[in-house]
Protein backbone atom coordinates (compact mmCIF):
# COMPACT_ATOMS: atom_id res chain seq x y z
CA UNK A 1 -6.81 -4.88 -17.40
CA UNK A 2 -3.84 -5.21 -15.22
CA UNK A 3 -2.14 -2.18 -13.58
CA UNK A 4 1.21 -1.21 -11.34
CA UNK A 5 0.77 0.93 -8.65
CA UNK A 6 4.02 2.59 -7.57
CA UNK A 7 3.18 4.08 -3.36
CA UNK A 8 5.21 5.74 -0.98
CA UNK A 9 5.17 5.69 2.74
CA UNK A 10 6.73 7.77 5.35
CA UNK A 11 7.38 5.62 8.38
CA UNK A 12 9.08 6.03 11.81
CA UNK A 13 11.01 2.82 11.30
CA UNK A 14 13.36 2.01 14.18
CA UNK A 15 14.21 -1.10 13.10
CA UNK A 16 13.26 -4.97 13.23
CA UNK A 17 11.05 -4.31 16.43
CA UNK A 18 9.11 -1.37 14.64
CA UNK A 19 8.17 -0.90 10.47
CA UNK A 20 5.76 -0.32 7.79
CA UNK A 21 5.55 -3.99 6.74
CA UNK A 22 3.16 -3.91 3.78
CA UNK A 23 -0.05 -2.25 2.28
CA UNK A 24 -2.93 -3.02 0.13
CA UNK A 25 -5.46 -1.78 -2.43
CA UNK A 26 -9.12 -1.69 -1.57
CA UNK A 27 -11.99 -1.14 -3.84
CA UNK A 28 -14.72 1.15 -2.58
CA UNK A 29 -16.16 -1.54 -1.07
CA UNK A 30 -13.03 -2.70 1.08
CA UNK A 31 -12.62 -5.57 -1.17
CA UNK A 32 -8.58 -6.47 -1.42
CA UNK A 33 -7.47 -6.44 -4.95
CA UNK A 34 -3.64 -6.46 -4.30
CA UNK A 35 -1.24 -6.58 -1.33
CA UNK A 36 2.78 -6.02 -1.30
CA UNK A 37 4.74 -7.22 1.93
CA UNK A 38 7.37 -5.10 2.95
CA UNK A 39 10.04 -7.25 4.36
CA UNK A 40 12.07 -4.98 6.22
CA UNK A 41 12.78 -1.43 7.76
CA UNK A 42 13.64 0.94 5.95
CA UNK A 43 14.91 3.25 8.90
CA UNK A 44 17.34 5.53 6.60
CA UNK A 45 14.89 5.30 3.62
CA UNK A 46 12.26 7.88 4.73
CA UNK A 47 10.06 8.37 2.43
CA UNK A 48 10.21 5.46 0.27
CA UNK A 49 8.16 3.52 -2.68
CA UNK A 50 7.64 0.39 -3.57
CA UNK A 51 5.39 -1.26 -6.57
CA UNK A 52 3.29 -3.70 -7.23
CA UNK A 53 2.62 -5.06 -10.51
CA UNK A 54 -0.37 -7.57 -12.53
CA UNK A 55 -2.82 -5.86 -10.26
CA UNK A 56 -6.04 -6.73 -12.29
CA UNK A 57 -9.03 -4.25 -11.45
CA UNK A 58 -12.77 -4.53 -12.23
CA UNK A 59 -13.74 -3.18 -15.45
CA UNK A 60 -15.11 0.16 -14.71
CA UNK A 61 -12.42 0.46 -11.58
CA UNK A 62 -12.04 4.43 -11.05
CA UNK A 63 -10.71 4.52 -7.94
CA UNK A 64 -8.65 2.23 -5.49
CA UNK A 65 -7.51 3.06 -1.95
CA UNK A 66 -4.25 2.11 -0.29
CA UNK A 67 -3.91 1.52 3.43
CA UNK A 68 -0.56 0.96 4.77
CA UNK A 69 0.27 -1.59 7.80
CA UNK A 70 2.68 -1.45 10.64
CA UNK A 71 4.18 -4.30 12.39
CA UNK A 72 3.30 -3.33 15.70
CA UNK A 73 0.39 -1.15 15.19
CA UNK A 74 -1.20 -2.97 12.34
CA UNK A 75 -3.73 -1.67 9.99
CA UNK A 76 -3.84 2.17 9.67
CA UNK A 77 -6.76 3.46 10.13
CA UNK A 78 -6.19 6.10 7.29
CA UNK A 79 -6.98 5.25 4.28
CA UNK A 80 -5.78 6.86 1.19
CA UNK A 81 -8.38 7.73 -2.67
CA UNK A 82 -6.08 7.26 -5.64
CA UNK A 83 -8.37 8.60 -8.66
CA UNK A 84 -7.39 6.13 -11.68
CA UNK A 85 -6.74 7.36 -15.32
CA UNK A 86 -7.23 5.10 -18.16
């Protein structure tokens, strides 16, 4: 089954030289089922949300988790449960 996933981030974009430039879905076992570049600040758009579509998920899927990804800091450490309903 394929799913979107709409996810907003909150930032401190400053510009070119500083921004959230993408995030992905893990499975519970870190496994990368979808990824959406961001590809470019959005320094007056705080929060913001952006989708990503034909994300196909393991039968029996019920939960993902997103972890965001800075340009200069790279992968956040954080990583965020999303409980799935059918």
């Amino acid at each position: 089954m394929d799913w979107r996933l709409d996810v907003t981030l909150e930032h401190p974009d400053t510009g070119w030289d500083h921004y959230a430039d993408g995030w992905e879905i893990l499975d519970a076992g870190g496994n990368r089922l979808g990824y959406r570049e961001l590809v470019h600040p959005h320094v007056n758009e705080q929060p913001f949300t952006r989708s990503l579509g034909n994300v196909m998920l393991p039968d029996g899927t019920r939960e993902v988790f997103i972890r965001a990804r800075c340009s200069v800091d790279g992968w956040a450490s954080e990583m965020f449960r999303v409980e799935l309903q059918p």
